[in-house]
Protein backbone atom coordinates (compact mmCIF):
# COMPACT_ATOMS: atom_id res chain seq x y z
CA UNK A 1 7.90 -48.51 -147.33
CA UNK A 2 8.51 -51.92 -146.73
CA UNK A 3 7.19 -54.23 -143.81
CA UNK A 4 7.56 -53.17 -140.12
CA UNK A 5 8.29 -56.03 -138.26
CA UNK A 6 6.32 -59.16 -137.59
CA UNK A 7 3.40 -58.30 -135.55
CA UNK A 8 1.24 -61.40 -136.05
CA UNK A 9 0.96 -62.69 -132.54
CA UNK A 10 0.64 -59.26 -131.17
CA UNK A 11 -2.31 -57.38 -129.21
CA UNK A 12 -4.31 -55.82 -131.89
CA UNK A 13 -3.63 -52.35 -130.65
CA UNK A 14 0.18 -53.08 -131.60
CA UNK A 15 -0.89 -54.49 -134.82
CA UNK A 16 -2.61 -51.09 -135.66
CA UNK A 17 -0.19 -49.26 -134.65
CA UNK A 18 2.42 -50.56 -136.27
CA UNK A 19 0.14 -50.06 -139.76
CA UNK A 20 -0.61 -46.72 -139.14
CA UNK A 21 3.45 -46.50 -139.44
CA UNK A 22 3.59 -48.22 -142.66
CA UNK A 23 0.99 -45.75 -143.90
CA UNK A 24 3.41 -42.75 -143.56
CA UNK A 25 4.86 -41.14 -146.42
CA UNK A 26 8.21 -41.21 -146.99
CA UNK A 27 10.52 -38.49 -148.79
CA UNK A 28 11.90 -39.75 -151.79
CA UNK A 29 15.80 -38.45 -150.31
CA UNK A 30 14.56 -40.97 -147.77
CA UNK A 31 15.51 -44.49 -147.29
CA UNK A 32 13.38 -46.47 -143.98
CA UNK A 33 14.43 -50.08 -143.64
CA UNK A 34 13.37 -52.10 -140.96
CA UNK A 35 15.92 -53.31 -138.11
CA UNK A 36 15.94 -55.69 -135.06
CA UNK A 37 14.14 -54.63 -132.37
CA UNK A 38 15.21 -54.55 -129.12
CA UNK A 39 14.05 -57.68 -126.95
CA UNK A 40 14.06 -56.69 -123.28
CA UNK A 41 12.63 -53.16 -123.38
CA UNK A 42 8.89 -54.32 -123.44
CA UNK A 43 6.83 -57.06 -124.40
CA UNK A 44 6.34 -55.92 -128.15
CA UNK A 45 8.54 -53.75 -130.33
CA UNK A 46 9.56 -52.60 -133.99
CA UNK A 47 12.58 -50.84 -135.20
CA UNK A 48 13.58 -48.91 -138.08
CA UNK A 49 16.16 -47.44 -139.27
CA UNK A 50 16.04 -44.11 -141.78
CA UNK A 51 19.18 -42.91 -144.83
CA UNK A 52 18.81 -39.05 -145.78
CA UNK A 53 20.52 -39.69 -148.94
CA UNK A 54 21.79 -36.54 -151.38
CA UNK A 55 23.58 -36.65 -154.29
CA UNK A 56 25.24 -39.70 -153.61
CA UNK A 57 26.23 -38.72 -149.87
CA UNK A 58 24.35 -39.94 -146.46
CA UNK A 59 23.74 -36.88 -144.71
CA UNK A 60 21.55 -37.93 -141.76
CA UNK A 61 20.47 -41.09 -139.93
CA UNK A 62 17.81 -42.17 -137.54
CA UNK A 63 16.54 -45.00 -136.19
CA UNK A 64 13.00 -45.33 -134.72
CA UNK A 65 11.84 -48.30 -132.09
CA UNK A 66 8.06 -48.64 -131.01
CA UNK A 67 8.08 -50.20 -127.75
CA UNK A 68 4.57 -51.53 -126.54
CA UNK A 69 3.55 -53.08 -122.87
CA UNK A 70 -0.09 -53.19 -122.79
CA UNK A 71 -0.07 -54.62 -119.00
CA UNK A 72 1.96 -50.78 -118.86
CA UNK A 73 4.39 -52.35 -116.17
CA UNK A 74 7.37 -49.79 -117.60
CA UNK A 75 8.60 -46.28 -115.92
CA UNK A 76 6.44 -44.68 -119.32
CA UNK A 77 3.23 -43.56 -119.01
CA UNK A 78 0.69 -45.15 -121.10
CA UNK A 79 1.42 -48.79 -122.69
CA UNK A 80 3.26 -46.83 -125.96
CA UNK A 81 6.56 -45.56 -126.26
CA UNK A 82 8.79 -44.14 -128.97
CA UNK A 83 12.30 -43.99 -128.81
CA UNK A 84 14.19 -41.72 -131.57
CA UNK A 85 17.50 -41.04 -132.35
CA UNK A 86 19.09 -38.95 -135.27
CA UNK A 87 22.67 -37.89 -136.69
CA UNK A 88 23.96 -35.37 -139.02
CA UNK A 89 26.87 -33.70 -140.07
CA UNK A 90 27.37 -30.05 -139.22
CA UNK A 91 28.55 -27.22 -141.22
CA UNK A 92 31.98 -25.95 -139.36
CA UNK A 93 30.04 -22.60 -139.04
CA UNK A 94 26.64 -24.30 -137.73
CA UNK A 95 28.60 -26.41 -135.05
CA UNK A 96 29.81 -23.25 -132.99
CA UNK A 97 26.37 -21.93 -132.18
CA UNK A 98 26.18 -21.53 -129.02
CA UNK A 99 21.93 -22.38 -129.23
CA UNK A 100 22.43 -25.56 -131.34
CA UNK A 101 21.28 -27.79 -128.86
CA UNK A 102 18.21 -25.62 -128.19
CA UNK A 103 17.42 -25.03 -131.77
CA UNK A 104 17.84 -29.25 -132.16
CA UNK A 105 15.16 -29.86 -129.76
CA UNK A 106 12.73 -27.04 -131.34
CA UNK A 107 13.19 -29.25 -134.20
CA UNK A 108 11.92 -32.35 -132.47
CA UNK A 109 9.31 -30.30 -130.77
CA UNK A 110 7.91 -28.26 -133.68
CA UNK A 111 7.53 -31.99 -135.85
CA UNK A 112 5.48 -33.47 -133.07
CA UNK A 113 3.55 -30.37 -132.84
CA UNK A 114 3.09 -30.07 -136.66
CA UNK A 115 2.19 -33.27 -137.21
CA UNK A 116 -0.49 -33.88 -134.17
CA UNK A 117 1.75 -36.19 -132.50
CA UNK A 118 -0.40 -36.03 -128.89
CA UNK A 119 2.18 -37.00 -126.43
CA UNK A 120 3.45 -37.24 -122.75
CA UNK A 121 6.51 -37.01 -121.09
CA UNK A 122 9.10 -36.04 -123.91
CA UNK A 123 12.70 -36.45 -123.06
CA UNK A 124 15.94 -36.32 -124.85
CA UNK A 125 19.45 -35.24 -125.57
CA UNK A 126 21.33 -33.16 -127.74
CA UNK A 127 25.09 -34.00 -128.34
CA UNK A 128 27.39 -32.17 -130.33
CA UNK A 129 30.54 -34.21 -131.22
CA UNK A 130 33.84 -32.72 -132.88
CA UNK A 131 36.47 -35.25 -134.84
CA UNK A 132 39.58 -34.00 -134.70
CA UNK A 133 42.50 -36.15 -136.91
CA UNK A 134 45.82 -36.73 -135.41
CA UNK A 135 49.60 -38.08 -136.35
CA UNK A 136 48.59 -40.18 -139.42
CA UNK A 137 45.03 -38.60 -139.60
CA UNK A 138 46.15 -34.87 -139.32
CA UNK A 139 45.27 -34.04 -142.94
CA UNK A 140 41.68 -35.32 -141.84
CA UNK A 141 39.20 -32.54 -141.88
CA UNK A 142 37.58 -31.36 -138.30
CA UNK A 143 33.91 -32.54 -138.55
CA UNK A 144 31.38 -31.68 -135.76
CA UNK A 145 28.27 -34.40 -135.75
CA UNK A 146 25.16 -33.44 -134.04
CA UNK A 147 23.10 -36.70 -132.07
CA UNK A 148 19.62 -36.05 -130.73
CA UNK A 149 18.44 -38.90 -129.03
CA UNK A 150 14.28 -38.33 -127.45
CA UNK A 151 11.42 -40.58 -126.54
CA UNK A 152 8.05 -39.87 -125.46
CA UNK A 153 4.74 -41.54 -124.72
CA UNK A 154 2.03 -41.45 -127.47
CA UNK A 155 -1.49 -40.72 -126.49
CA UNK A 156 -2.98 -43.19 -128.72
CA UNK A 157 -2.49 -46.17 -131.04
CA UNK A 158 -2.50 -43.87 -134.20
CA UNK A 159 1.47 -43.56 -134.84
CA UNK A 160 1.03 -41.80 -138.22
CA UNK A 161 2.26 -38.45 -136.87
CA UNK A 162 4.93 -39.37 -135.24
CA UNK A 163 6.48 -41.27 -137.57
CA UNK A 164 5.66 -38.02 -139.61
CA UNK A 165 7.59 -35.94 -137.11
CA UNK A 166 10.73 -38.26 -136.63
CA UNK A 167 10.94 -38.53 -140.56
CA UNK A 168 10.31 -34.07 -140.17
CA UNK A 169 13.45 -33.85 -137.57
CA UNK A 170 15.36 -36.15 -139.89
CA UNK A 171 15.00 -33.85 -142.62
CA UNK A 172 15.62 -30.71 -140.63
CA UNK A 173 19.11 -32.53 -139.42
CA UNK A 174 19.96 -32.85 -143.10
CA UNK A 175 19.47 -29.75 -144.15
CA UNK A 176 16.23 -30.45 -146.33
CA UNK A 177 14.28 -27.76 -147.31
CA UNK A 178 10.29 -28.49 -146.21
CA UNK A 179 8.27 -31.03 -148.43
CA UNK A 180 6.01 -27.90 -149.74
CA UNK A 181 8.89 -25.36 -150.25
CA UNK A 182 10.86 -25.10 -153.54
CA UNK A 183 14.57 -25.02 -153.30
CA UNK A 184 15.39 -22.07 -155.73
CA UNK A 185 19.16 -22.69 -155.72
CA UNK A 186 18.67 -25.83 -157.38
CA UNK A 187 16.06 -24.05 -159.96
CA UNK A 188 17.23 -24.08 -163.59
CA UNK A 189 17.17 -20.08 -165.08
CA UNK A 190 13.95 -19.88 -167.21
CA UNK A 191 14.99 -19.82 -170.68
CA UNK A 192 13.85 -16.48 -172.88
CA UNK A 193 12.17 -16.52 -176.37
């Protein structure tokens, strides 16, 4: 993974935190790249942006900021907080479930969960957007696009996890089978003899 932002002058509990994100592995489908970070949401930050990449097609995107006020003056408890956003296109038949949104979130829930991401108050969205092509763009396929945007408070300077778990939901948005589970379809027969 390359460098996360410049953290040099920063509070050494931002400077930790922001290695213990550099130290999370990354899927090879995966492309993180770092991005600007915001400038007036606290007094440190990072940004990153994430490419689910499969055979030659972007599938998913995310972007992940670190915000960090260690005087905590913001409306978040604690001085951390992560803000986390992710897109994917939907299968047409996936899109008209009427649970989606609530499956969506399970996603985001069962990463931090899985990956020991202690947090507090978690908060988000789930939007489900439909593209429709008209006049000139009528031969355009419908596509529905699914948008989960969350943040939450970490419990501690250790960000590992939940860089784990926004890297997890990522996946799960794209379709990705788990890291540990073998995706038979792709499989080649076994050859006899």
């Amino acid at each position: 993974m390359p460098p996360v932002g410049r953290v040099d002058d920063a509070p050494p509990a931002f400077q930790r935190a922001v290695e213990s994100l550099r130290r999370t592995a990354v899927r090879p489908e995966v492309k993180v790249e770092d991005i600007p970070a915001p400038q007036r949401l606290a007094p440190h930050a990072v940004a990153m942006s994430a490419t689910v990449r499969l055979e030659d097609d972007d599938v998913a995107f995310g972007r992940l900021i670190v915000l960090y006020d260690p005087e905590g003056t913001r409306e978040w408890p604690g001085p951390f907080r992560v803000v986390a956003y992710v897109g994917a296109e939907l299968e047409p038949e996936i899109s008209v479930d009427p649970l989606l949104g609530q499956v969506a979130w399970s996603w985001l829930a069962e990463a931090l969960a899985g990956r020991g991401a202690d947090h507090r108050a978690l908060s988000g969205t789930v939007t489900r957007a439909t593209t429709e092509g008209f006049g000139t763009k009528s031969d355009q396929p419908t596509s529905t696009e699914l948008e989960l945007r969350a943040s939450w408070s970490p419990t501690d300077e250790d960000l590992s996890g939940h860089m784990a778990a926004w890297l997890d939901l990522l996946a799960s948005a794209a379709g990705l089978p788990p890291v540990d589970v073998t995706d038979i379809s792709q499989r080649r027969p076994r050859q006899e003899g």
